[in-house]
PDB file of N, CA and C in Angstrom:
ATOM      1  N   UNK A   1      -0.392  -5.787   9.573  1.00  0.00           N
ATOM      2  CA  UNK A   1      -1.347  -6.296  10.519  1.00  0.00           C
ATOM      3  C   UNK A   1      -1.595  -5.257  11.604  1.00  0.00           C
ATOM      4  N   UNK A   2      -2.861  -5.472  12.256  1.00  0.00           N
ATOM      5  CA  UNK A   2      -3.200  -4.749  13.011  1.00  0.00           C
ATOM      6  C   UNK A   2      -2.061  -4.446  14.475  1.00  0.00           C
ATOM      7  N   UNK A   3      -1.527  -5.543  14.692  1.00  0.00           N
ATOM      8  CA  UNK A   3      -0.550  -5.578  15.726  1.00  0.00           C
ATOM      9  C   UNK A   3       0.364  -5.164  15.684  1.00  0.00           C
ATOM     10  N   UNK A   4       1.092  -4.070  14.509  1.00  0.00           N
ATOM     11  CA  UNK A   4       2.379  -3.872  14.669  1.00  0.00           C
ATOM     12  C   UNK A   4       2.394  -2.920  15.648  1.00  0.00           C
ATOM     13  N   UNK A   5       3.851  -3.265  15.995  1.00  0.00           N
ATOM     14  CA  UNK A   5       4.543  -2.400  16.926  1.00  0.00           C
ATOM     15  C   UNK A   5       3.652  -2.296  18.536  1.00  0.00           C
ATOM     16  N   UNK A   6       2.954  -3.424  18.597  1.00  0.00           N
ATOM     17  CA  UNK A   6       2.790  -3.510  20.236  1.00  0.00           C
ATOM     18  C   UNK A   6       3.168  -4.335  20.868  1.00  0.00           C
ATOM     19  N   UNK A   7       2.755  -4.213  22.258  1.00  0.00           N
ATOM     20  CA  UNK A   7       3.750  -5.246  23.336  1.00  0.00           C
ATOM     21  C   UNK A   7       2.412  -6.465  23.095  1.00  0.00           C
ATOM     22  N   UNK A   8       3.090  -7.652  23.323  1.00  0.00           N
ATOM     23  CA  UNK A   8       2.918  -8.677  23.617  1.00  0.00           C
ATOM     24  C   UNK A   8       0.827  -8.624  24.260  1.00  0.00           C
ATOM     25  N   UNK A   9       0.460  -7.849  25.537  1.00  0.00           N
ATOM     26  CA  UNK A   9      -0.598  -8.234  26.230  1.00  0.00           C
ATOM     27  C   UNK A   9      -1.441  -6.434  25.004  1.00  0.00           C
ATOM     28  N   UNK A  10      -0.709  -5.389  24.512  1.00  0.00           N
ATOM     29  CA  UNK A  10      -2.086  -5.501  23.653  1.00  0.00           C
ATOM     30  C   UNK A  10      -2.043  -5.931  22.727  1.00  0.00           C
ATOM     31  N   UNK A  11      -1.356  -6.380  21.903  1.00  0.00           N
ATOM     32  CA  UNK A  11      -2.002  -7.705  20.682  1.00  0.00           C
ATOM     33  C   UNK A  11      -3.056  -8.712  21.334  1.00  0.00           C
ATOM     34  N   UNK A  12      -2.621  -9.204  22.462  1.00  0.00           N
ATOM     35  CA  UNK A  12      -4.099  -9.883  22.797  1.00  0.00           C
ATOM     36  C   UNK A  12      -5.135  -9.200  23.153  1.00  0.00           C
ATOM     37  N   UNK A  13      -4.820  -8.068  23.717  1.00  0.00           N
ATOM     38  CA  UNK A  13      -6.213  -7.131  23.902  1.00  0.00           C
ATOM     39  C   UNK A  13      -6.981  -6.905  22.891  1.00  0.00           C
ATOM     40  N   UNK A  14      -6.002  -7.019  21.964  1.00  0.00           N
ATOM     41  CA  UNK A  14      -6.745  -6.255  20.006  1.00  0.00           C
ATOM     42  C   UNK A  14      -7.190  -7.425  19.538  1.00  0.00           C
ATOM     43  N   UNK A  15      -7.112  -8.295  20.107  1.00  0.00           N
ATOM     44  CA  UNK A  15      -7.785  -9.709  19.372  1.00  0.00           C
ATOM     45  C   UNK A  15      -9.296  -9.866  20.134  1.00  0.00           C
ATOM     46  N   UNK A  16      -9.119  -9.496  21.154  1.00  0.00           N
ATOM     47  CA  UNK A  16      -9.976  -9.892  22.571  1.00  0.00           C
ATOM     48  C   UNK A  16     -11.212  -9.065  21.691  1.00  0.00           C
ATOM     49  N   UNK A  17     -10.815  -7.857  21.673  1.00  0.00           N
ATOM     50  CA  UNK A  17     -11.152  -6.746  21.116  1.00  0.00           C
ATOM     51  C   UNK A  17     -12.257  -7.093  19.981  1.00  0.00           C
ATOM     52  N   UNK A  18     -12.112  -7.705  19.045  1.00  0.00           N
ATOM     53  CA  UNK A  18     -12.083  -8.401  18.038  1.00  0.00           C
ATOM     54  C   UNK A  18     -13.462  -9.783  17.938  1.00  0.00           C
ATOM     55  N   UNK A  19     -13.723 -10.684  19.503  1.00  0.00           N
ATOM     56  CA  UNK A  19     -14.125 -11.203  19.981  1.00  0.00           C
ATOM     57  C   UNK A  19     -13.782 -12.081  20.185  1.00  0.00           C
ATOM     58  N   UNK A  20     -12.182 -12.403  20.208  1.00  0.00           N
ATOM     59  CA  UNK A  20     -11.544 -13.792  20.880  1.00  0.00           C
ATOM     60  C   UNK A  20     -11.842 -14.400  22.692  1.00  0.00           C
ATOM     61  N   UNK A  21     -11.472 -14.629  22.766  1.00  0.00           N
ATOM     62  CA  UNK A  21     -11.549 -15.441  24.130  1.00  0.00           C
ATOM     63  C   UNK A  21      -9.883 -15.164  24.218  1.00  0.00           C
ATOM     64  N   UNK A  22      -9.568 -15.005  25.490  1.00  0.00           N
ATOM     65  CA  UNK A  22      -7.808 -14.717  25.892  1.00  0.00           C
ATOM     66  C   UNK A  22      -6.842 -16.041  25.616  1.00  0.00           C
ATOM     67  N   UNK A  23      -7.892 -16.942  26.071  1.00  0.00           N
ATOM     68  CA  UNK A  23      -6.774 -18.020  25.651  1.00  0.00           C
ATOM     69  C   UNK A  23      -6.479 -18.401  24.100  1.00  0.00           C
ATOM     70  N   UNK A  24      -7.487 -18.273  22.864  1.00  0.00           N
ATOM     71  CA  UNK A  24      -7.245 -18.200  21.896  1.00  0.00           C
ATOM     72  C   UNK A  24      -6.496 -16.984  21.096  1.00  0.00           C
ATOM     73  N   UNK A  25      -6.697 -15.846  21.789  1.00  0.00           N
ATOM     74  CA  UNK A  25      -6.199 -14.690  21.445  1.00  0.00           C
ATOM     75  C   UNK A  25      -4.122 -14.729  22.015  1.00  0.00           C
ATOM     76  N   UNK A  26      -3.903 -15.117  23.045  1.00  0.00           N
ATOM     77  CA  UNK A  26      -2.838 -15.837  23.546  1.00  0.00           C
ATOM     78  C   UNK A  26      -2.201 -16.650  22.694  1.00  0.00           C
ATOM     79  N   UNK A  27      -2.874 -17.847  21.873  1.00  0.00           N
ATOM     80  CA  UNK A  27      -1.998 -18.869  21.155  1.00  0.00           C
ATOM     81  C   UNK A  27      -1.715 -18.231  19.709  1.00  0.00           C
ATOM     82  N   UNK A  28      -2.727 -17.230  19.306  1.00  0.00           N
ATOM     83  CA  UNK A  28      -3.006 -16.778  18.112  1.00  0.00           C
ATOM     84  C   UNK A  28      -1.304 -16.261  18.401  1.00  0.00           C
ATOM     85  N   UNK A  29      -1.164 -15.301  19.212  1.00  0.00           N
ATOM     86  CA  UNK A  29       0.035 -14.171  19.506  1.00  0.00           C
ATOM     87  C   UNK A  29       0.728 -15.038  20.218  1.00  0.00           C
ATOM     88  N   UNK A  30       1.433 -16.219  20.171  1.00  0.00           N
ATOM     89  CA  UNK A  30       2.529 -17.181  20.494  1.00  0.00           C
ATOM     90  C   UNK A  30       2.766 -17.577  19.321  1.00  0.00           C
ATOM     91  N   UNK A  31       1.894 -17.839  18.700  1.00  0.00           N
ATOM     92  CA  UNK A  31       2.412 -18.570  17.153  1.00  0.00           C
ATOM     93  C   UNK A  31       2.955 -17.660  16.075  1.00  0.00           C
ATOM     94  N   UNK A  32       2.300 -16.438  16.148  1.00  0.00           N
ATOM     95  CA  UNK A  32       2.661 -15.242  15.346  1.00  0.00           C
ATOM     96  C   UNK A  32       4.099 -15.198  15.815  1.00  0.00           C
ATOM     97  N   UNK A  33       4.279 -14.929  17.286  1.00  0.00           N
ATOM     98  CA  UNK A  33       6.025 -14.604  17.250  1.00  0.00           C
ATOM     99  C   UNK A  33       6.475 -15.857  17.056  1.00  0.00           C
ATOM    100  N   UNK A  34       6.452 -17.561  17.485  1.00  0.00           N
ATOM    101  CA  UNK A  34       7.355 -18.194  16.829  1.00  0.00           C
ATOM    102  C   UNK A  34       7.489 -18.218  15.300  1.00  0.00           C
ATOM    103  N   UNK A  35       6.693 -17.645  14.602  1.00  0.00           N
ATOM    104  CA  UNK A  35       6.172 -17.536  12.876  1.00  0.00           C
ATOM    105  C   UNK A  35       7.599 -16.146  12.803  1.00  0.00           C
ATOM    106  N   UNK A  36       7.166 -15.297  13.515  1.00  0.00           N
ATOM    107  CA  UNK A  36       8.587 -14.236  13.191  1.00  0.00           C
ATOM    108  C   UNK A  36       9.526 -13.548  13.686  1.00  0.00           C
ATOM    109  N   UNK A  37      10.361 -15.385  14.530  1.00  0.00           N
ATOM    110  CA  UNK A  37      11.528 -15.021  14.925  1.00  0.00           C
ATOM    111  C   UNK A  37      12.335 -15.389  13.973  1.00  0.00           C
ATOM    112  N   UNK A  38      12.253 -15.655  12.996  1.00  0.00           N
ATOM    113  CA  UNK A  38      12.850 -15.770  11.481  1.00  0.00           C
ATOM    114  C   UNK A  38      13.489 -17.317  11.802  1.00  0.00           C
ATOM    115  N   UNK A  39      14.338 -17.548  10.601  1.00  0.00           N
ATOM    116  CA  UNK A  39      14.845 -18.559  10.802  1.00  0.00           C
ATOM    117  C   UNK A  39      15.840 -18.653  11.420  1.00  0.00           C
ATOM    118  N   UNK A  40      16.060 -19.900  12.129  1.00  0.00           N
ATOM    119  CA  UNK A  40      16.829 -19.752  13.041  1.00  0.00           C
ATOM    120  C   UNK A  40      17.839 -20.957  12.771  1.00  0.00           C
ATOM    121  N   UNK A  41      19.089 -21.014  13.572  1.00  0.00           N
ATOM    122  CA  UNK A  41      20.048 -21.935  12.830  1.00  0.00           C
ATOM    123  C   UNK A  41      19.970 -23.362  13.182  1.00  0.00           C
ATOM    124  N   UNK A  42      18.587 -24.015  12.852  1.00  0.00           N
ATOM    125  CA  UNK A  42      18.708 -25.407  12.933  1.00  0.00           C
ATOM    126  C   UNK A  42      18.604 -26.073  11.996  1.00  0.00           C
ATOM    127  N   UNK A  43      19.087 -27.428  12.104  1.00  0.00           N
ATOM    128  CA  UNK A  43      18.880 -28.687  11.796  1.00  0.00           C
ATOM    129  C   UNK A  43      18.041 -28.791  10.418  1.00  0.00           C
ATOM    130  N   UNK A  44      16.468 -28.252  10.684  1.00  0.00           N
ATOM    131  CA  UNK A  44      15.448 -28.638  10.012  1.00  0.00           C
ATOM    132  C   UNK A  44      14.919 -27.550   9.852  1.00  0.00           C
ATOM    133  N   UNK A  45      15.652 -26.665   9.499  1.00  0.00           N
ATOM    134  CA  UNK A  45      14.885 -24.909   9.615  1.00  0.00           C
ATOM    135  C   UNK A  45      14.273 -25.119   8.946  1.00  0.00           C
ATOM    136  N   UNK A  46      13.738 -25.249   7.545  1.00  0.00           N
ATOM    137  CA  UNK A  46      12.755 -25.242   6.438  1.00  0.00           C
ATOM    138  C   UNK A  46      11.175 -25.803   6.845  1.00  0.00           C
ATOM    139  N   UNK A  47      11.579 -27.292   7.477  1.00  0.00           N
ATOM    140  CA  UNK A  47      10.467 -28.185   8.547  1.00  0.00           C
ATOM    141  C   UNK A  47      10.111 -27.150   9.358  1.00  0.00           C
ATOM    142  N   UNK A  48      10.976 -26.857  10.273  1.00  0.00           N
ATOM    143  CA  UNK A  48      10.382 -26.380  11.336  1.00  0.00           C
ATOM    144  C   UNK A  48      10.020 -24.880  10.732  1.00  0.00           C
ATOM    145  N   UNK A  49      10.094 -23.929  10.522  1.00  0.00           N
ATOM    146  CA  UNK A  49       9.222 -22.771   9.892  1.00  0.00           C
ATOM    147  C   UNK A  49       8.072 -23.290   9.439  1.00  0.00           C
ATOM    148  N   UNK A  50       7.525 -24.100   8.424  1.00  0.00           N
ATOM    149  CA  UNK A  50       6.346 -24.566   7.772  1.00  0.00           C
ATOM    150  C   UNK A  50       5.687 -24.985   9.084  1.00  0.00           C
ATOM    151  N   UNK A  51       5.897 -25.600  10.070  1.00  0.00           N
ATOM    152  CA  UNK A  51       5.194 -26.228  11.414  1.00  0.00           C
ATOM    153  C   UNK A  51       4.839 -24.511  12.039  1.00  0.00           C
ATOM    154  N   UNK A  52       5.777 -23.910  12.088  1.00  0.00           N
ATOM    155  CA  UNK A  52       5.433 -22.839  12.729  1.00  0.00           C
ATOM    156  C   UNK A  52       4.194 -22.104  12.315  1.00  0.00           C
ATOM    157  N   UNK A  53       3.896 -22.191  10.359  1.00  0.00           N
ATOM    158  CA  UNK A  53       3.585 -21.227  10.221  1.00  0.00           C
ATOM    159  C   UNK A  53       1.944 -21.962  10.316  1.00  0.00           C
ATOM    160  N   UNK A  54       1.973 -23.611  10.440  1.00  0.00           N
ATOM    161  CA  UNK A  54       0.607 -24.560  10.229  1.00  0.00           C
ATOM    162  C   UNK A  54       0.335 -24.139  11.756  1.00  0.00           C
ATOM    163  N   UNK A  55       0.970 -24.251  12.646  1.00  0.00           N
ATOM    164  CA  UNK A  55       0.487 -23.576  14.088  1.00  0.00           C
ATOM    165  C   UNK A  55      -0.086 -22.815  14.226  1.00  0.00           C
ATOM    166  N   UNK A  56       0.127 -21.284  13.612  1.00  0.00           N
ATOM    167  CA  UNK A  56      -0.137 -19.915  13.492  1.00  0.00           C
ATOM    168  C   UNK A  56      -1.686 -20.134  12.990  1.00  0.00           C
ATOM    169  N   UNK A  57      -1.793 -20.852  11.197  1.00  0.00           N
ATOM    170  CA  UNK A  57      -2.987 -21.278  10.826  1.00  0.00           C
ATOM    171  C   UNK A  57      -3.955 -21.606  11.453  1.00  0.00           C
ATOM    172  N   UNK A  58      -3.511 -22.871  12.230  1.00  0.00           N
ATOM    173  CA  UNK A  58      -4.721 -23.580  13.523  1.00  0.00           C
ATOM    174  C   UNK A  58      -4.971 -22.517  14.218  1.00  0.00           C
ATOM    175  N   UNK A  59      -4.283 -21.907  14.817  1.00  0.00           N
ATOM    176  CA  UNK A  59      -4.616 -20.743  16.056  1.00  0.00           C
ATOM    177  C   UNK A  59      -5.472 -20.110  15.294  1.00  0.00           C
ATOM    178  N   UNK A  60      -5.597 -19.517  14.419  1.00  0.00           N
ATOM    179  CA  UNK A  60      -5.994 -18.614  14.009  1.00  0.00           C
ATOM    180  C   UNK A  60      -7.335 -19.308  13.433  1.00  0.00           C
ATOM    181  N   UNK A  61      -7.302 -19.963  13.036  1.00  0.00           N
ATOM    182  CA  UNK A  61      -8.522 -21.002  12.791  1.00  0.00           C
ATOM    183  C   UNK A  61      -9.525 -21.311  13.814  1.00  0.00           C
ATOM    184  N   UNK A  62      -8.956 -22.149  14.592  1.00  0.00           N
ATOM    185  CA  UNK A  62      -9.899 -22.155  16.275  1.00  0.00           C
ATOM    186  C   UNK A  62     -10.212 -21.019  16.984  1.00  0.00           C
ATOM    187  N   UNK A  63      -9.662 -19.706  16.583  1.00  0.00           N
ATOM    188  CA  UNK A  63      -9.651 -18.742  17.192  1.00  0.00           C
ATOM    189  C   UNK A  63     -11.003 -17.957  16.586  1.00  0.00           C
ATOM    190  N   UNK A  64     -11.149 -17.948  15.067  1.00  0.00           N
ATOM    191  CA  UNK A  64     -12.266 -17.473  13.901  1.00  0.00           C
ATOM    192  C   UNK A  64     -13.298 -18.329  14.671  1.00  0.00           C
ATOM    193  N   UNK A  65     -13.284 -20.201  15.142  1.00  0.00           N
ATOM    194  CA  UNK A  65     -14.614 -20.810  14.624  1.00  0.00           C
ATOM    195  C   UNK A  65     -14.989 -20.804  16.661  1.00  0.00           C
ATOM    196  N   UNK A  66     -14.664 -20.121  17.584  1.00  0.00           N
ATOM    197  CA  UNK A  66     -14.406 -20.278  18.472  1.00  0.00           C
ATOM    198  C   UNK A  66     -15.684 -18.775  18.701  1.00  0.00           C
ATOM    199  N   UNK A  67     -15.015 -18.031  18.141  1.00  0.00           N
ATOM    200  CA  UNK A  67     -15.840 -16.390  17.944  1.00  0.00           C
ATOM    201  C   UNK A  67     -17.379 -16.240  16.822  1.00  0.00           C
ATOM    202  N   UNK A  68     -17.270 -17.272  15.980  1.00  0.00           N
ATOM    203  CA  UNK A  68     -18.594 -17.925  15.203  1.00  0.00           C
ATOM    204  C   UNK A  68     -19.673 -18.467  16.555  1.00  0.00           C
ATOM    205  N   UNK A  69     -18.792 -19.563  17.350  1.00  0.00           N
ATOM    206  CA  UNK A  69     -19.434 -20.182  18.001  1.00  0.00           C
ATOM    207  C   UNK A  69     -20.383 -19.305  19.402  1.00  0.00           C
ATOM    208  N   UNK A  70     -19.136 -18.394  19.830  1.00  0.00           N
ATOM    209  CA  UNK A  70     -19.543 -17.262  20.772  1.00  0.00           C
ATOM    210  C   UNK A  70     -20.657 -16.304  20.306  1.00  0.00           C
ATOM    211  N   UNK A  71     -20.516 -16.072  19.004  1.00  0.00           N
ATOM    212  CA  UNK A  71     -21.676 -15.370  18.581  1.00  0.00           C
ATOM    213  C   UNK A  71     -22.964 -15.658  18.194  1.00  0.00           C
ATOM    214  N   UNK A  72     -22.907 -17.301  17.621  1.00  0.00           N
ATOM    215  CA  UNK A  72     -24.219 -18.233  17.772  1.00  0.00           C
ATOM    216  C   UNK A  72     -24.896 -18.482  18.857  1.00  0.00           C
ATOM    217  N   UNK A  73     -24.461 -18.316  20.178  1.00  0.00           N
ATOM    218  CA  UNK A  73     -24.895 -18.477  21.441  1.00  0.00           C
ATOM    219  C   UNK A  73     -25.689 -17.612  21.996  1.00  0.00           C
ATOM    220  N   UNK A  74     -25.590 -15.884  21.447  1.00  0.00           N
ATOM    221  CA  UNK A  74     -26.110 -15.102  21.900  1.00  0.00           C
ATOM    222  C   UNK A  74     -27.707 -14.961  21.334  1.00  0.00           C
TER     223      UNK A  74
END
């Protein structure tokens, strides 16, 4: 992915970049790192990874129809 190996605020810049809006570009790059802090030692690790990774999806989803919408406007 385009984001490896940067800090946290330019992955959102590279999304921004891209034509996100910050706050979608923000959840996009919250969900990505809870998606790969790997598994971790709970309870329901299997559950909770799959939630992580349907999070990541949505973000990234609202984030695509969000930048459709921004560009229909112009």
């Amino acid at each position: 992915m385009i984001t490896d190996n940067l800090t946290y605020e330019d992955r959102v810049e590279a999304l921004i970049e891209l034509g996100a809006d910050r706050t979608d570009a923000q959840a996009v790059v919250d969900a990505e790192d809870s998606v790969n802090q790997g598994m971790q030692p709970e309870t329901h690790a299997f559950s909770m990874q799959m939630y992580r990774k349907e999070r990541l999806d949505k973000a990234r989803q609202t984030m695509a129809n969000n930048i459709v919408k921004k560009g229909n406007q112009l």
